[in-house]
C-alpha atoms as a PDB file:
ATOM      1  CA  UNK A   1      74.726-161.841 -96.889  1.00  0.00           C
ATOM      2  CA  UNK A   2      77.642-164.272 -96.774  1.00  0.00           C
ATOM      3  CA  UNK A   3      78.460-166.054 -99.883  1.00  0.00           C
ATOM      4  CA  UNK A   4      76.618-169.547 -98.796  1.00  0.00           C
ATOM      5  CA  UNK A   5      73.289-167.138 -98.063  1.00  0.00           C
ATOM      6  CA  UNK A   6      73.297-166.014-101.532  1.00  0.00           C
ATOM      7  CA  UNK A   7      73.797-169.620-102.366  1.00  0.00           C
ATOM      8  CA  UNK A   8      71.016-170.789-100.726  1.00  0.00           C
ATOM      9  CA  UNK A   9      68.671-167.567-102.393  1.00  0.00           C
ATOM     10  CA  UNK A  10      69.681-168.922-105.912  1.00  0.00           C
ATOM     11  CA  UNK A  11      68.652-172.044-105.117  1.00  0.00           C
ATOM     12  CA  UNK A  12      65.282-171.816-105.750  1.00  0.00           C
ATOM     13  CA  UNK A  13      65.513-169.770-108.606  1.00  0.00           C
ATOM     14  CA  UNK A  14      67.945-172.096-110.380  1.00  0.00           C
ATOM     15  CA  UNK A  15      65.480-174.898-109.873  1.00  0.00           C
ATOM     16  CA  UNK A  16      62.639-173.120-111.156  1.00  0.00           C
ATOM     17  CA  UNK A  17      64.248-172.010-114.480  1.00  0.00           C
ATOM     18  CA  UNK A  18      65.717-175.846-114.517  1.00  0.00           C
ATOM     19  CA  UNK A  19      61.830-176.977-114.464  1.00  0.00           C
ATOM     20  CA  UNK A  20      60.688-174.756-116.641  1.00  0.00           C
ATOM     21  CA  UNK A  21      63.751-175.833-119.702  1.00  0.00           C
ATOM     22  CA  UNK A  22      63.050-178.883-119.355  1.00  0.00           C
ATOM     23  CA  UNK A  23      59.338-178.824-119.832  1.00  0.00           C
ATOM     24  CA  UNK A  24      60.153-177.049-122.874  1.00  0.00           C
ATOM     25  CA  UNK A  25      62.563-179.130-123.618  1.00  0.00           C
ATOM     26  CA  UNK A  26      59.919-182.317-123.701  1.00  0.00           C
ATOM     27  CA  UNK A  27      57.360-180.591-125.195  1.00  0.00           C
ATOM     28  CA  UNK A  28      59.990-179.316-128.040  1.00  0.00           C
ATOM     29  CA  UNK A  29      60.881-183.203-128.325  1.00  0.00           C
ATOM     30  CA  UNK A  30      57.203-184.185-128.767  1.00  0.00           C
ATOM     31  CA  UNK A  31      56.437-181.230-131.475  1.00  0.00           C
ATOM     32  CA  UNK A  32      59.401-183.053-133.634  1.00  0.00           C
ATOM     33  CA  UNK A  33      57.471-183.043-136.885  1.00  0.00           C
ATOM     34  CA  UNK A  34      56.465-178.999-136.715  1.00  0.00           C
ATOM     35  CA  UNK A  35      59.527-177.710-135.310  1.00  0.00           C
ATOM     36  CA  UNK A  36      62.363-179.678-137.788  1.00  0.00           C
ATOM     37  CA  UNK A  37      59.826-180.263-140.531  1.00  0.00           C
ATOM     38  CA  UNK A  38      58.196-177.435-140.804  1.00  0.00           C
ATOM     39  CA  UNK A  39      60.625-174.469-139.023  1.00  0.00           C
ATOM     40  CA  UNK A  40      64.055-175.316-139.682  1.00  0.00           C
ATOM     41  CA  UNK A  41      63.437-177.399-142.765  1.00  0.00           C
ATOM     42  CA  UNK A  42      60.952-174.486-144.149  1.00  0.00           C
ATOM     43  CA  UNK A  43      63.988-171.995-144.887  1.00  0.00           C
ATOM     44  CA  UNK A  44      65.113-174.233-147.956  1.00  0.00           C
ATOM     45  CA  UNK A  45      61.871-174.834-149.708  1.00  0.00           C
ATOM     46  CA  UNK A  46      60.973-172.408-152.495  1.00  0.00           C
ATOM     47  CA  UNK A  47      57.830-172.302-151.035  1.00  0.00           C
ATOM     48  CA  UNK A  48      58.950-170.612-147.865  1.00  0.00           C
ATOM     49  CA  UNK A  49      57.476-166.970-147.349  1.00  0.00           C
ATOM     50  CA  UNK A  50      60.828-165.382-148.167  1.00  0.00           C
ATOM     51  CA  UNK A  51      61.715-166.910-150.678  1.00  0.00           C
ATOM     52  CA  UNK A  52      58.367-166.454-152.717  1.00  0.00           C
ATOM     53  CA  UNK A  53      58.245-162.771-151.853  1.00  0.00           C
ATOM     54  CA  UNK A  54      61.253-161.931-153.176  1.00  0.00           C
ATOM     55  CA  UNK A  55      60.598-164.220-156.309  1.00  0.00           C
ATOM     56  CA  UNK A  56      57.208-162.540-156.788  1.00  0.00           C
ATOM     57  CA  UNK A  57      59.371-158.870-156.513  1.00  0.00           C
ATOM     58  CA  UNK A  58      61.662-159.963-158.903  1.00  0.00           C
ATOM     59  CA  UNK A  59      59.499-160.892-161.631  1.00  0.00           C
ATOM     60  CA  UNK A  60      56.909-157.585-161.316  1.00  0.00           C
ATOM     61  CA  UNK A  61      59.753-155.344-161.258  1.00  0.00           C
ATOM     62  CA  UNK A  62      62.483-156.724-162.824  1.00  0.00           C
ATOM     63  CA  UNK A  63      61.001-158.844-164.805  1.00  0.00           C
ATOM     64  CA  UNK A  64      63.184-162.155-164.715  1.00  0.00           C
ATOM     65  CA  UNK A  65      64.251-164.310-161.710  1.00  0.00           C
ATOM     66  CA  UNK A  66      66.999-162.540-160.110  1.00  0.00           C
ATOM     67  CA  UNK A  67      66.051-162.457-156.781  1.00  0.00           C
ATOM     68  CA  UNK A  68      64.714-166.065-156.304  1.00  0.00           C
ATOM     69  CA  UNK A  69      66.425-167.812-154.391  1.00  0.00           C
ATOM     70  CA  UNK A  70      66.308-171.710-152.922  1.00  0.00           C
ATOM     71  CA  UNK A  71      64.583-172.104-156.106  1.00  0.00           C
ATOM     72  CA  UNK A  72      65.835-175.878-156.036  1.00  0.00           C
ATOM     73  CA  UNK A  73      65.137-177.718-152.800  1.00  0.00           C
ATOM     74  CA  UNK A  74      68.238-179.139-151.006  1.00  0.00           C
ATOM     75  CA  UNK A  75      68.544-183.093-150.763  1.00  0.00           C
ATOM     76  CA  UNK A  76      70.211-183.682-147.487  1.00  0.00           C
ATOM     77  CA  UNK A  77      71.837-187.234-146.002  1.00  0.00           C
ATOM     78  CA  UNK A  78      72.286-188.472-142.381  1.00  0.00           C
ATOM     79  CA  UNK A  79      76.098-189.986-142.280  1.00  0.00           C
ATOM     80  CA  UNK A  80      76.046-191.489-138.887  1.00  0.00           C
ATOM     81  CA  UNK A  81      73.441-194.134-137.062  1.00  0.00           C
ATOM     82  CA  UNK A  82      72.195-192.109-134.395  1.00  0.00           C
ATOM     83  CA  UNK A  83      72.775-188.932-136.289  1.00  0.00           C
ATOM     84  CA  UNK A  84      68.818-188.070-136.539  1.00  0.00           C
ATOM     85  CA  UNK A  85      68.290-189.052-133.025  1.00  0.00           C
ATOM     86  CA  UNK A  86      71.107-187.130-131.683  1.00  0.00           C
ATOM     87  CA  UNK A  87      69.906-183.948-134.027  1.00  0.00           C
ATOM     88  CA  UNK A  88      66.690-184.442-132.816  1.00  0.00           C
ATOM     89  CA  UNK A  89      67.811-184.230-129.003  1.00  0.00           C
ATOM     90  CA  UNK A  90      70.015-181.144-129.708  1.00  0.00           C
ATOM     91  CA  UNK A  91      67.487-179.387-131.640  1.00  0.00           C
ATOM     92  CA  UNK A  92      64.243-180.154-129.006  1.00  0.00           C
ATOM     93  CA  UNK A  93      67.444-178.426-126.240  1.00  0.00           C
ATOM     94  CA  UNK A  94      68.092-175.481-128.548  1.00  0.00           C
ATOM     95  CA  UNK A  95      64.658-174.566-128.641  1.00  0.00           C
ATOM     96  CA  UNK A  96      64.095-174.998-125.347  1.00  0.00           C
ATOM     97  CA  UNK A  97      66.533-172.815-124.457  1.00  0.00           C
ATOM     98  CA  UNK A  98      65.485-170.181-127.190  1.00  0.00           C
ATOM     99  CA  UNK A  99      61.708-170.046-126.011  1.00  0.00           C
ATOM    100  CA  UNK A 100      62.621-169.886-122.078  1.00  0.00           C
ATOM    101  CA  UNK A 101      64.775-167.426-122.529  1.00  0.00           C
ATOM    102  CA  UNK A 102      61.695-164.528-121.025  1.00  0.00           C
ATOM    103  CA  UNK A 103      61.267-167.063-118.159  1.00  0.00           C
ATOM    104  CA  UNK A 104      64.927-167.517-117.350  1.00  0.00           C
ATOM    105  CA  UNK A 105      65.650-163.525-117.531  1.00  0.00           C
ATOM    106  CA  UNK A 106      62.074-163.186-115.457  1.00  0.00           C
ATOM    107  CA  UNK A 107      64.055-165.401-112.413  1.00  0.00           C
ATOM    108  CA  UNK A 108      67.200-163.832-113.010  1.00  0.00           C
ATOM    109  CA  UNK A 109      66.093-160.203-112.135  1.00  0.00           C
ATOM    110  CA  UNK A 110      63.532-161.393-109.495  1.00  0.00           C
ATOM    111  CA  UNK A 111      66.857-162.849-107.724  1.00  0.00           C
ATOM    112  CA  UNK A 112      68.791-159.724-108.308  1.00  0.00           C
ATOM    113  CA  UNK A 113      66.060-157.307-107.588  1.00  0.00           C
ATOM    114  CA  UNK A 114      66.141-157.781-103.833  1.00  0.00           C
ATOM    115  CA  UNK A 115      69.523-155.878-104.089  1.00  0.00           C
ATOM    116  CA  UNK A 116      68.396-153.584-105.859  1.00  0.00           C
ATOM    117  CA  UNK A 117      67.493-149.635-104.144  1.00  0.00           C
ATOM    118  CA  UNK A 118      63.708-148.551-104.960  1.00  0.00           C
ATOM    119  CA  UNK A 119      65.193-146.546-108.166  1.00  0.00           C
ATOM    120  CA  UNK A 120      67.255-149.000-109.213  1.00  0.00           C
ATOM    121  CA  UNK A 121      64.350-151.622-109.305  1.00  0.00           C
ATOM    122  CA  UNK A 122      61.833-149.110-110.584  1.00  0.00           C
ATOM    123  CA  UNK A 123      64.768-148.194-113.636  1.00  0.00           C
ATOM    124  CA  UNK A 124      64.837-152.098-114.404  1.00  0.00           C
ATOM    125  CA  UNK A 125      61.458-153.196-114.063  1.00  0.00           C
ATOM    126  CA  UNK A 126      61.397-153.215-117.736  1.00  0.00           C
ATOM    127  CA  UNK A 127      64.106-155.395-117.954  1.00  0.00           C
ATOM    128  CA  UNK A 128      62.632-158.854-119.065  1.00  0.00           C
ATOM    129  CA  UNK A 129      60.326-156.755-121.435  1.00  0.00           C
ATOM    130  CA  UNK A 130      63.232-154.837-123.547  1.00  0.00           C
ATOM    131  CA  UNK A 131      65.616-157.638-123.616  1.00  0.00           C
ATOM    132  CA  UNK A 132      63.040-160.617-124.672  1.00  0.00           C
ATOM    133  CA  UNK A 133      61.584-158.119-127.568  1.00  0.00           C
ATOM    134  CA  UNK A 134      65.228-157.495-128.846  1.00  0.00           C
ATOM    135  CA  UNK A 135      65.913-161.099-128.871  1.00  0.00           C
ATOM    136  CA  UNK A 136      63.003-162.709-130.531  1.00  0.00           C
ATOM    137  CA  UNK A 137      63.132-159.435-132.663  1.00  0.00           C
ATOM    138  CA  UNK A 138      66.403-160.955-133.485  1.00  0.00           C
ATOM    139  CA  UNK A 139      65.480-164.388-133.979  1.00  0.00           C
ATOM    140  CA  UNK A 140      62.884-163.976-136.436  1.00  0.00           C
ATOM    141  CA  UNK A 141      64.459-161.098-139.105  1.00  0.00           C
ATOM    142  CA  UNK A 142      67.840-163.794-138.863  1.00  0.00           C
ATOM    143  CA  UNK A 143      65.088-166.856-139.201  1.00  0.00           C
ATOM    144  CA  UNK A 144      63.494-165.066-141.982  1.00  0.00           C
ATOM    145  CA  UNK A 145      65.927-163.004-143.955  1.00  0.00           C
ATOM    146  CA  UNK A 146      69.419-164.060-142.944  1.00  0.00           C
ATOM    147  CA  UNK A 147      69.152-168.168-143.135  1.00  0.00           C
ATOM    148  CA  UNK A 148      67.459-168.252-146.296  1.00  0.00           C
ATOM    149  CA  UNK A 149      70.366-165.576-148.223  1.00  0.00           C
ATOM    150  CA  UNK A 150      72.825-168.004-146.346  1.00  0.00           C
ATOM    151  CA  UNK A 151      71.168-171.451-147.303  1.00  0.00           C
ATOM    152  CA  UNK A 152      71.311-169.919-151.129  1.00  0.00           C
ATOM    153  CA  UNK A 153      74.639-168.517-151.073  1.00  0.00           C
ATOM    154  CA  UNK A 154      76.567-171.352-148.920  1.00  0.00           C
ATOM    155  CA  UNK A 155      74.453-174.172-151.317  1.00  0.00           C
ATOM    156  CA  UNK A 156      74.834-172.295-154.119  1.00  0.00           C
ATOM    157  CA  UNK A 157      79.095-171.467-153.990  1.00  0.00           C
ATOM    158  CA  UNK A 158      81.241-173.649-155.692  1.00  0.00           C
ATOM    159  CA  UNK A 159      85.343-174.098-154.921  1.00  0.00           C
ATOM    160  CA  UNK A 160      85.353-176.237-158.169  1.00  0.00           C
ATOM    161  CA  UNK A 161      83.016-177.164-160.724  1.00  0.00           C
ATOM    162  CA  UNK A 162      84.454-181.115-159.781  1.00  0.00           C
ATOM    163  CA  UNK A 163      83.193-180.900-156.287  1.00  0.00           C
ATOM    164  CA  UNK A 164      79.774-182.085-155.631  1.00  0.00           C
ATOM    165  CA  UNK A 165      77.559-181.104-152.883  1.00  0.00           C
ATOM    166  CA  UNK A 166      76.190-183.577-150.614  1.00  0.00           C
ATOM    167  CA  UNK A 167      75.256-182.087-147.511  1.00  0.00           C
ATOM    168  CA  UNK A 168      74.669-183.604-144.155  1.00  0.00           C
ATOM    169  CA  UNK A 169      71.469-182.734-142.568  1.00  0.00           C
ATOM    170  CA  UNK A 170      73.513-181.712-139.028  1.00  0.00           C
ATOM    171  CA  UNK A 171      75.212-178.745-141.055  1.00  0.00           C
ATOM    172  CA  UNK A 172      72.422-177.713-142.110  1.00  0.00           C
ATOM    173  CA  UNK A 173      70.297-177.271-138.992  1.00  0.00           C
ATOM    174  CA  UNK A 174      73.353-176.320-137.258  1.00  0.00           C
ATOM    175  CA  UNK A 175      73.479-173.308-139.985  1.00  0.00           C
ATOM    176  CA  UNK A 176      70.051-172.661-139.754  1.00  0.00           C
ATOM    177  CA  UNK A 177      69.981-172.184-135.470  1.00  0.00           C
ATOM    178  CA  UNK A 178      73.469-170.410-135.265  1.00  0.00           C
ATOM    179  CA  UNK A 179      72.563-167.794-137.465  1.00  0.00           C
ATOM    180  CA  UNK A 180      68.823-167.449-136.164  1.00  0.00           C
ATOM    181  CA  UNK A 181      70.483-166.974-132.490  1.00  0.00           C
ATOM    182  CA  UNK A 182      73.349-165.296-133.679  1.00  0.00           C
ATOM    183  CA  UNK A 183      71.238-162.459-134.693  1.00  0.00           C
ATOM    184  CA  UNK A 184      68.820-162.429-131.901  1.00  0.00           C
ATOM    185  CA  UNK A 185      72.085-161.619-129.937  1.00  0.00           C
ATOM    186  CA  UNK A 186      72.878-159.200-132.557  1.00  0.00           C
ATOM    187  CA  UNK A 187      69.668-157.323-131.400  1.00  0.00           C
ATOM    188  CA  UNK A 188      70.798-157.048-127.831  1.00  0.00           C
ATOM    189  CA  UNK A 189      73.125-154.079-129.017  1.00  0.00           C
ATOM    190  CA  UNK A 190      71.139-151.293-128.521  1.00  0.00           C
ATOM    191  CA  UNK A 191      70.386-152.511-124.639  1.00  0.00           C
ATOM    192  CA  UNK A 192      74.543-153.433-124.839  1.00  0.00           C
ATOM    193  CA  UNK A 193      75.229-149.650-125.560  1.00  0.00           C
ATOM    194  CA  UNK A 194      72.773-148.270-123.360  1.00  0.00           C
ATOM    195  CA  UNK A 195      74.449-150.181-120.313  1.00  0.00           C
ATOM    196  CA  UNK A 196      78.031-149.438-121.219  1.00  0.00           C
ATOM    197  CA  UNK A 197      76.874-145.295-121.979  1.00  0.00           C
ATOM    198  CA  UNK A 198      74.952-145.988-118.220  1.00  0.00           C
ATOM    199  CA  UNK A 199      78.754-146.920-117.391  1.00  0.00           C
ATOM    200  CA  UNK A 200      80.528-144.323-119.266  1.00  0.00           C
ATOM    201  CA  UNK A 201      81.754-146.680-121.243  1.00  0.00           C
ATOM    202  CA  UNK A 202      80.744-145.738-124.558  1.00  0.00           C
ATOM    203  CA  UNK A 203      79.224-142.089-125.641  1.00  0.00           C
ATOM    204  CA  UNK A 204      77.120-140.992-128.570  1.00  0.00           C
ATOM    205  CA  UNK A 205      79.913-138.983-129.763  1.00  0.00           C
ATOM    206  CA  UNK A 206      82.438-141.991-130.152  1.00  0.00           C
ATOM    207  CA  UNK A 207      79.602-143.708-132.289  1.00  0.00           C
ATOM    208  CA  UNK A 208      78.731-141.077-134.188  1.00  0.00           C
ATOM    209  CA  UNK A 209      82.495-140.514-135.076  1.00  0.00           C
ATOM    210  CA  UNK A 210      82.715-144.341-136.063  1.00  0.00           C
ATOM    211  CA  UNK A 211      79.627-144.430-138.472  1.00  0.00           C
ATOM    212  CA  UNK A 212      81.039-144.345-141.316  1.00  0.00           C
ATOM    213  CA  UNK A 213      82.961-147.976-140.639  1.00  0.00           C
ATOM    214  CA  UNK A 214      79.797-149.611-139.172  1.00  0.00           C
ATOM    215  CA  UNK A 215      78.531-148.627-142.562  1.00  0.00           C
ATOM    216  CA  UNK A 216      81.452-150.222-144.247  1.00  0.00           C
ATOM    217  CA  UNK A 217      81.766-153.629-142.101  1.00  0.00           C
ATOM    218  CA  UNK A 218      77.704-153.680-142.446  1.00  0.00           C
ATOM    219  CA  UNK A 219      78.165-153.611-146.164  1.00  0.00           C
ATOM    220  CA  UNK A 220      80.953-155.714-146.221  1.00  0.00           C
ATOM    221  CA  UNK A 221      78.790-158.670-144.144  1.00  0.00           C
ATOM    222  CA  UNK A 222      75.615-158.480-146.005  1.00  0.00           C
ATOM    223  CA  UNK A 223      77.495-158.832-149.440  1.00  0.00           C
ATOM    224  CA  UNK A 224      79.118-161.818-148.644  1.00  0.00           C
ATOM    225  CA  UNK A 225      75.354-163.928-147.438  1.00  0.00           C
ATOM    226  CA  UNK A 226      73.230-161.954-149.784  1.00  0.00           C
ATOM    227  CA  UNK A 227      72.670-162.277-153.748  1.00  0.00           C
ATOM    228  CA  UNK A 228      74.667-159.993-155.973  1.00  0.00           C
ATOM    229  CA  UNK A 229      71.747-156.994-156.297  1.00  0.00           C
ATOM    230  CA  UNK A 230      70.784-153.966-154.326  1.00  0.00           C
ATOM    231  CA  UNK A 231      68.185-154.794-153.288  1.00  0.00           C
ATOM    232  CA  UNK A 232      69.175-157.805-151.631  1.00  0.00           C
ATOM    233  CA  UNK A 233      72.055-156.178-149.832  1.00  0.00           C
ATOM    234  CA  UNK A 234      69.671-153.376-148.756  1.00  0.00           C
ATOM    235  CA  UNK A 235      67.273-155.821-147.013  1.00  0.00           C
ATOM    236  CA  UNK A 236      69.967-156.556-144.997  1.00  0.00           C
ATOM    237  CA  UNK A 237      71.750-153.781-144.148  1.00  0.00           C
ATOM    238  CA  UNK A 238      69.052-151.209-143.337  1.00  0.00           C
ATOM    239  CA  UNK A 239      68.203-153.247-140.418  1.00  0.00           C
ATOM    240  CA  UNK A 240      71.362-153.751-139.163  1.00  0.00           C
ATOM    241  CA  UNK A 241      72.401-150.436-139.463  1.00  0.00           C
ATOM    242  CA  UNK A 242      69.195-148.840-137.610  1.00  0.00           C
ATOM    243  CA  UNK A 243      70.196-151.321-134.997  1.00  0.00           C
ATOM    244  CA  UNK A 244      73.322-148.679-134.948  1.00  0.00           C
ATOM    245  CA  UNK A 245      71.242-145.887-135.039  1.00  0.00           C
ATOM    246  CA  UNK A 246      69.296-146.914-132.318  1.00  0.00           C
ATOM    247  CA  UNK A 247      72.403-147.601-130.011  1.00  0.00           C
ATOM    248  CA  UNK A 248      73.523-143.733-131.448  1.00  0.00           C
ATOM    249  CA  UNK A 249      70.139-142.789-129.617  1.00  0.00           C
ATOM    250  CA  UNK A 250      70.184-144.445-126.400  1.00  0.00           C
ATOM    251  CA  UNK A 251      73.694-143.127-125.683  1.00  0.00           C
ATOM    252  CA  UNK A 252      72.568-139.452-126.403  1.00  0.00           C
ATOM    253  CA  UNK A 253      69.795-140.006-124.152  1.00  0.00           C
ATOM    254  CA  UNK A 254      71.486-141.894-121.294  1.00  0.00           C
ATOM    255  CA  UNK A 255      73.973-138.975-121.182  1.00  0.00           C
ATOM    256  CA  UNK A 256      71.430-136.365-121.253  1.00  0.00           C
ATOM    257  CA  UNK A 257      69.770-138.698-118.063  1.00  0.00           C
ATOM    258  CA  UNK A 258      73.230-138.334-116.370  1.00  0.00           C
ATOM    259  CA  UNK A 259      73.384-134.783-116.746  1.00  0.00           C
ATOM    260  CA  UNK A 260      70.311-134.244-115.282  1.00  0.00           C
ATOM    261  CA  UNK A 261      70.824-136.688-112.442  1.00  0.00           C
ATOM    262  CA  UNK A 262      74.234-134.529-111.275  1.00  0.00           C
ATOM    263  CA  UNK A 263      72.378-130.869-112.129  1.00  0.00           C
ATOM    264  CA  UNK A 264      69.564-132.578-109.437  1.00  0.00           C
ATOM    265  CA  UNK A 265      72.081-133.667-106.952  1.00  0.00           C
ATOM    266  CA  UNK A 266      73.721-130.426-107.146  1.00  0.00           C
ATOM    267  CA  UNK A 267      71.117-128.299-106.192  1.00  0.00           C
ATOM    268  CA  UNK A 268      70.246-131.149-103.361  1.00  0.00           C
ATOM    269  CA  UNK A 269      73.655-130.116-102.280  1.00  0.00           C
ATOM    270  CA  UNK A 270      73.455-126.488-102.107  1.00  0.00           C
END
C-alpha cells in the first residue's frame, strides 16, 4: 500500500475514535456536578474512603490519629473570570479522553491488525484487554491512594510559617488528574517490558541485577508523598514494586517463548 492508501484506511478509524471522544466529551460536560463535585473534589474531604480507612486503622491499632490525613477540608479560590468555565471544559476533555481510552486502543489495533500475519494477530488479540486493565488499574490505586497522600503532604508542607496557603482550585484538579493518569501510565510497565524483552531489549537478568535500586528509588518516591510511618510508605511501595516484579516475570517468560520458538524452527529446519 502506498502511503496515501494507508491514509485513506485511517480515515475511518480516526473519525470513529473522533465521534466516540467527543460524545464522551459532552456527556462528561453534562455530568459536571458528579464528576468535579463528587470525583475530583472527593480526594480532599475527610470523608473520602481513604482517608477514613486509614483514620479508622490508626485509631484501633495505634491508638491516636497518625495516619489521618485531609482531616481539615481544603478551601479553594477561582483567581480568574472564566477560570471555572475553562476548568470545567478541560476537565469534561480529560475525562473523555481517560474513559475512551479501550475504544481508541480497540480502533487502533483493528487498523493495524490487517498487517498483521495469522500469529501475529492471534498473539495480540488480547491487546485492548491487557493494556485497558493496566491502565484503569492504574488510574484508580493513583485516584485512591496516591492523590489523597499528595493532597495531605503538598497542603500540609510549609516553606515558612509566614506563608499562607490559598490555593487555586486549577492546581488542585490539575494535581488531582496528573497524578491519577500519571500512574495509570505507570501500570503500563509490565506490558512496556514485555515488548522491549519481545525485542531483546531488556532481559530478566538485567532486572533482576537492578532490584535492589528500583527498591531504593521506590522508597525514595513514596517517602516524599506519603506520611512519615511505615505503614504509609508500605501502602505505596508494595504496589509499585510488584509492578517490578511482574515486569521481572514477563521477561523470564518472553525469553523462555523465544527459546522455544528457535528450538521449533530448528528442527523445522533439519
Amino acid at each position: 500500500m502506498t502511503f496515501f492508501e494507508h491514509v485513506a484506511a485511517l480515515r475511518p478509524h480516526l473519525l470513529r475514535g473522533g465521534l466516540a471522544l467527543f460524545v464522551i466529551m459532552i456527556a462528561a460536560f453534562l455530568s459536571k456536578r458528579f464528576i468535579i463535585d463528587v470525583l475530583l473534589m472527593g480526594p480532599q474531604s475527610p470523608d473520602f474512603p481513604t482517608n477514613r480507612i486509614l483514620c479508622h486503622i490508626s485509631h484501633r491499632l495505634l491508638g491516636d490519629a497518625t495516619l489521618c490525613i485531609n482531616s481539615i477540608k481544603l478551601n479553594m479560590i477561582n483567581t480568574a473570570l472564566g477560570g471555572q468555565f475553562n476548568l470545567h471544559m478541560q476537565v469534561s476533555m480529560v475525562t473523555g479522553v481517560v474513559l475512551a481510552v479501550p475504544y481508541l486502543l480497540w480502533e487502533l489495533w483493528r487498523f493495524v491488525a490487517p498487517a498483521l500475519t495469522d500469529y501475529e494477530r492471534y498473539k495480540s488479540r488480547m491487546f485492548v484487554f491487557y493494556v485497558s486493565l493496566c491502565f484503569f488499574t492504574g488510574l484508580l490505586f493513583g485516584y485512591f491512594l496516591i492523590v489523597p497522600l499528595s493532597i495531605n503532604f503538598l497542603a500540609g508542607y510549609q516553606a515558612s510559617p509566614d506563608i499562607a496557603n490559598m490555593i487555586d482550585v486549577k492546581s488542585y484538579l490539575s494535581t488531582v488528574l496528573t497524578v491519577s493518569v500519571a500512574c495509570a501510565i505507570v501500570f503500563q510497565l509490565p506490558l512496556l517490558i514485555y515488548f522491549l524483552a519481545r525485542m531483546g531489549i531488556v532481559t530478566a537478568a538485567f532486572l533482576r541485577k537492578n532490584r535492589r535500586y528500583a527498591i531504593v528509588l521506590l522508597a525514595i518516591v513514596s517517602a516524599v508523598i506519603t506520611p512519615p510511618d511505615v505503614f504509609s510508605l508500605f501502602l505505596v511501595v508494595v504496589p509499585l514494586y510488584s509492578l517490578y516484579e511482574v515486569s521481572i516475570l514477563l521477561a523470564a517468560r518472553v525469553e523462555r517463548a523465544k527459546a522455544r520458538e528457535e528450538v521449533e524452527a530448528g528442527s523445522k529446519v533439519e
